[in-house]
Protein backbone atom coordinates (compact mmCIF):
# COMPACT_ATOMS: atom_id res chain seq x y z
CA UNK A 1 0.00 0.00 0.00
CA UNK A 2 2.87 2.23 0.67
CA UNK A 3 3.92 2.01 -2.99
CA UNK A 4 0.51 2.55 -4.45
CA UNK A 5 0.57 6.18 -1.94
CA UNK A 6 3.77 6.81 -3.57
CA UNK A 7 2.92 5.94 -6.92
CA UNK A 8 -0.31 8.39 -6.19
CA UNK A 9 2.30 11.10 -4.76
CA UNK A 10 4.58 10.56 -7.63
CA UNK A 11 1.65 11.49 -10.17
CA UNK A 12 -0.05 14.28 -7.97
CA UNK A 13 3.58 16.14 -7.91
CA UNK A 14 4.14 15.69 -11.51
CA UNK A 15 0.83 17.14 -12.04
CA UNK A 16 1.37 20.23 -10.21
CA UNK A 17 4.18 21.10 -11.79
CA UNK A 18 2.30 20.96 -14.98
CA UNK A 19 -0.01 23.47 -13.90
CA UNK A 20 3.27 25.64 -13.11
CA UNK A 21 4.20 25.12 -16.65
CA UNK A 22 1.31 25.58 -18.13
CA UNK A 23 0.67 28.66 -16.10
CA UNK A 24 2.17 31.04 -18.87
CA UNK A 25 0.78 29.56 -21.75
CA UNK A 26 -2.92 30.02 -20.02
CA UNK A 27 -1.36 33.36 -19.57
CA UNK A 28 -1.05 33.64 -23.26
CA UNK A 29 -3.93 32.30 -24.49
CA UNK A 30 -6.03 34.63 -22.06
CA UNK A 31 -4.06 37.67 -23.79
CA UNK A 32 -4.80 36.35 -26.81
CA UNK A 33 -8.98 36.12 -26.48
CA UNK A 34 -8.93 39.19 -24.98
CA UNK A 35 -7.19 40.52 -28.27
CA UNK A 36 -9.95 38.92 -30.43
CA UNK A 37 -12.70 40.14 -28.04
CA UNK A 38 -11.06 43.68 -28.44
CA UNK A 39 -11.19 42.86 -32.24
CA UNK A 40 -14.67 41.43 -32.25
CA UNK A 41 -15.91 45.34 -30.26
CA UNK A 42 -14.30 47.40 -32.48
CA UNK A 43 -15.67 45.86 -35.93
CA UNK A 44 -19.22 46.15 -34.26
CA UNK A 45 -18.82 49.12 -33.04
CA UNK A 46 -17.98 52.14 -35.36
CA UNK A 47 -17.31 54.75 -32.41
CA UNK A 48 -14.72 52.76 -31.15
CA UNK A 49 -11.60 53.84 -30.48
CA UNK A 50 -9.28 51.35 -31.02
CA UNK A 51 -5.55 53.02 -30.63
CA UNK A 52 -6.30 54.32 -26.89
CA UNK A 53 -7.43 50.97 -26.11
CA UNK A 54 -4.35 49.34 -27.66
CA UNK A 55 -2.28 51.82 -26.49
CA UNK A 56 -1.43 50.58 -23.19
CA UNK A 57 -1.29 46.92 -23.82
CA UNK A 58 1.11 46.96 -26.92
CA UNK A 59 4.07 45.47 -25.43
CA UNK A 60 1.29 42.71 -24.27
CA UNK A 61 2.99 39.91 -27.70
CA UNK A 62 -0.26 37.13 -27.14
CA UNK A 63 -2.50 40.18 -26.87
CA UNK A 64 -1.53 42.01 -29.83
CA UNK A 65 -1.11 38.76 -32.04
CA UNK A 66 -4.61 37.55 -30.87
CA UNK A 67 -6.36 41.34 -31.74
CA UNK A 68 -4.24 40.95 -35.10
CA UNK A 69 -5.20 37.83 -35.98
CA UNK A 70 -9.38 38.99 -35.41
CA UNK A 71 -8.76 41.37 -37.60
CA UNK A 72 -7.17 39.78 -40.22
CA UNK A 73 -9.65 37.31 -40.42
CA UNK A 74 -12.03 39.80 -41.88
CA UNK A 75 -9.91 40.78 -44.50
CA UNK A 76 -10.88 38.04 -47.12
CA UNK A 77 -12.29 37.57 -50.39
CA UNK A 78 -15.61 39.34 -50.62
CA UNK A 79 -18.51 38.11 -52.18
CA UNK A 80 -20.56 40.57 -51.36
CA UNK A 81 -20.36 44.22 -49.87
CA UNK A 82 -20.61 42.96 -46.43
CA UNK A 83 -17.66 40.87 -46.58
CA UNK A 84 -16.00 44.14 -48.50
CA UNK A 85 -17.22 46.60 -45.88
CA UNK A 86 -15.91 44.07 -43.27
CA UNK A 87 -12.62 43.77 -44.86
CA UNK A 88 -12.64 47.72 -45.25
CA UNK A 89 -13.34 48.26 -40.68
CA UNK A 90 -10.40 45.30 -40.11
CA UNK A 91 -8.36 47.25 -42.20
CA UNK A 92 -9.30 50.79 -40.10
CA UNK A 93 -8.64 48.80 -37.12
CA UNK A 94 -4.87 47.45 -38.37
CA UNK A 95 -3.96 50.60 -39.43
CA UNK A 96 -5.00 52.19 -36.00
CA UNK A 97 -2.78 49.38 -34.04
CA UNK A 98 0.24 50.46 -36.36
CA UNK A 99 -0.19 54.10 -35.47
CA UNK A 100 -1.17 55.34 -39.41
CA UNK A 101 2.76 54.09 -40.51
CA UNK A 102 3.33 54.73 -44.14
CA UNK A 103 4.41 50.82 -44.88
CA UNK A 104 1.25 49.56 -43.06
CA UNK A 105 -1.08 52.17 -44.74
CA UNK A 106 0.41 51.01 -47.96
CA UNK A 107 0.02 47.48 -47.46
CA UNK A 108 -3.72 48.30 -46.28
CA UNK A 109 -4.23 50.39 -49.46
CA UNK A 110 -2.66 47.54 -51.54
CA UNK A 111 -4.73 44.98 -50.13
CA UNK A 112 -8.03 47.07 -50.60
CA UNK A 113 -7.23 47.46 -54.50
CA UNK A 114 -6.46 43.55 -54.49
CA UNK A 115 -9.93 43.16 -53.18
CA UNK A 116 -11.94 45.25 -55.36
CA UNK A 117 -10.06 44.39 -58.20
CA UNK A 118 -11.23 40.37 -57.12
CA UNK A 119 -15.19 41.84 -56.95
CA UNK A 120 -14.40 43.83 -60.46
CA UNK A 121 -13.14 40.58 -62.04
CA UNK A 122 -15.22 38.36 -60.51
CA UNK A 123 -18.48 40.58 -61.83
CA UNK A 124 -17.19 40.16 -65.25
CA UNK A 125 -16.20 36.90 -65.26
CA UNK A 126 -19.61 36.19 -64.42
CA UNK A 127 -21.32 38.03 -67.17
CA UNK A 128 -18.70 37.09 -69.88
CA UNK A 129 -20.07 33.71 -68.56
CA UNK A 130 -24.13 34.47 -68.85
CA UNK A 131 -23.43 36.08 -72.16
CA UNK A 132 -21.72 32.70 -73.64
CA UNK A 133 -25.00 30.74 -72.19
CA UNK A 134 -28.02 33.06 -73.64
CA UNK A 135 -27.17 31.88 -76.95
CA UNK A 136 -27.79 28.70 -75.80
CA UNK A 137 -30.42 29.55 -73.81
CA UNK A 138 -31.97 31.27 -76.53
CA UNK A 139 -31.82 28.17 -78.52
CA UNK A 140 -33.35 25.85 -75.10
CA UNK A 141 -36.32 28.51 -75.19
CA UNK A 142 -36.93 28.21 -78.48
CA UNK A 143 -37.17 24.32 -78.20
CA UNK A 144 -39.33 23.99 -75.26
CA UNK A 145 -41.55 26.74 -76.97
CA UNK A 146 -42.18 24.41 -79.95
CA UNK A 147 -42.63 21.44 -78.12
CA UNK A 148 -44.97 23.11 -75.52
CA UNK A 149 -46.41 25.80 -77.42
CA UNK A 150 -45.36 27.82 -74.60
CA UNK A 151 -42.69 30.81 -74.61
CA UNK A 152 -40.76 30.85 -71.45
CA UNK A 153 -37.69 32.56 -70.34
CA UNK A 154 -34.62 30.34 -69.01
CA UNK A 155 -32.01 31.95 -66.60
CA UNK A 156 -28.75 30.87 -68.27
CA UNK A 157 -27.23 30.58 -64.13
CA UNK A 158 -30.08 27.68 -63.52
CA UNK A 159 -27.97 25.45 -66.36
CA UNK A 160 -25.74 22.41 -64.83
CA UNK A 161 -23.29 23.30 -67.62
CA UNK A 162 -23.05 26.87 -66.17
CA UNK A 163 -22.84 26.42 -62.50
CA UNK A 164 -20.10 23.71 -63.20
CA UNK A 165 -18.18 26.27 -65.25
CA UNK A 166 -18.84 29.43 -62.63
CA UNK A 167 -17.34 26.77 -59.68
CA UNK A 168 -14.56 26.48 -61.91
CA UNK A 169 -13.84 29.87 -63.03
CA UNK A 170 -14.71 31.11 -59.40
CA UNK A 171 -11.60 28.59 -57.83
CA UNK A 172 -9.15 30.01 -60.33
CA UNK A 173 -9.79 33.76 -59.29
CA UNK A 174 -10.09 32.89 -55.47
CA UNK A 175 -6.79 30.96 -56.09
CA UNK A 176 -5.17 33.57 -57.81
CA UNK A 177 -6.30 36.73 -55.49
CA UNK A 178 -6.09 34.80 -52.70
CA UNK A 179 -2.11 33.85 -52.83
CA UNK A 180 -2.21 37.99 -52.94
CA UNK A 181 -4.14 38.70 -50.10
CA UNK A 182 -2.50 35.99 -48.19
CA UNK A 183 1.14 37.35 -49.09
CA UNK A 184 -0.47 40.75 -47.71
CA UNK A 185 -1.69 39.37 -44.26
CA UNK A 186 1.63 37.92 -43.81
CA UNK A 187 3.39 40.85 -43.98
CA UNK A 188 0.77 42.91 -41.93
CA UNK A 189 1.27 40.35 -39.09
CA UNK A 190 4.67 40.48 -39.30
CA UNK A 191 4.57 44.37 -39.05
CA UNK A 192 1.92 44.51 -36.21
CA UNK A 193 2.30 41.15 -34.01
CA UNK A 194 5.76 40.10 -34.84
């Protein structure tokens, strides 16, 4: 029995000195939600001041990363002007952290241009598409109207053939923009979080 209380000792030691270790890295990864949850106020609220609130935790590394990181999750691919207005406030908020520095505004400004330039492409990539289908379509229409004696108007989007080339077309662009944005992000969390 005395070696089973050891044994029990043995493992109840070990353990606190796990917590001890572990200590800082709970440390850290409280920082680091408090960062997001810093991140997470200031895109919801538009009053919010987010350099005075930075300002006296910036030497706080898990902190900063974590309220980084938030941010630059918003910053993605838009497909639609929420995402892009999203993308836009994460921006604000990075550029606030960095104190306005020409590099980081830059980089922002960059990044914004990559993203438009993705919802400018991706708008006519999509009708370059519909136009190559409404001949097509035109043709379809015709068909079912002499079969049915019916006229009726086909979207060109509803075709198999066309949502199978949109996926495709769509992967390309998000492939291409998106090894840009991501080479962006990098060096904005390089800047900011170190």
């Amino acid at each position: 029995m005395a070696e089973i209380k050891s044994t029990i000792d043995l493992v109840m030691e070990r353990l606190a000195r796990m917590d001890l270790d572990d200590a800082p890295d709970m440390d850290e990864e409280k920082q680091a939600k408090e960062g997001m949850r810093l991140a997470a106020e200031f895109l919801r609220e538009p009053a919010f001041d987010l350099a005075s609130a930075v300002e006296e935790r910036r030497a706080e590394r898990p902190f900063l990363r974590g309220l980084v990181d938030a941010l630059l999750r918003n910053v993605v691919l838009p497909r639609d002007d929420q995402q892009q207005t999203n993308a836009r406030r994460a921006m604000e908020g990075l550029l606030a952290i960095g104190g306005q520095a020409g590099d980081l505004a830059g980089a922002c400004a960059d990044l914004q241009n990559i993203l438009q330039r993705y919802l400018d492409h991706r708008k006519q990539l999509r009708q370059q598409l519909e136009d190559a289908f409404a001949g097509q379509m035109a043709q379809l229409e015709m068909a079912v109207a002499q079969e049915t004696g019916m006229h009726t108007r086909l979207d060109p989007s509803q075709h198999p053939k066309f949502q199978e080339e949109w996926q495709r077309l769509v992967g390309e662009l998000d492939d291409q923009y998106g090894r840009a944005v991501d080479q962006y992000k990098d060096l904005i969390r390089e800047r900011l979080a170190g």
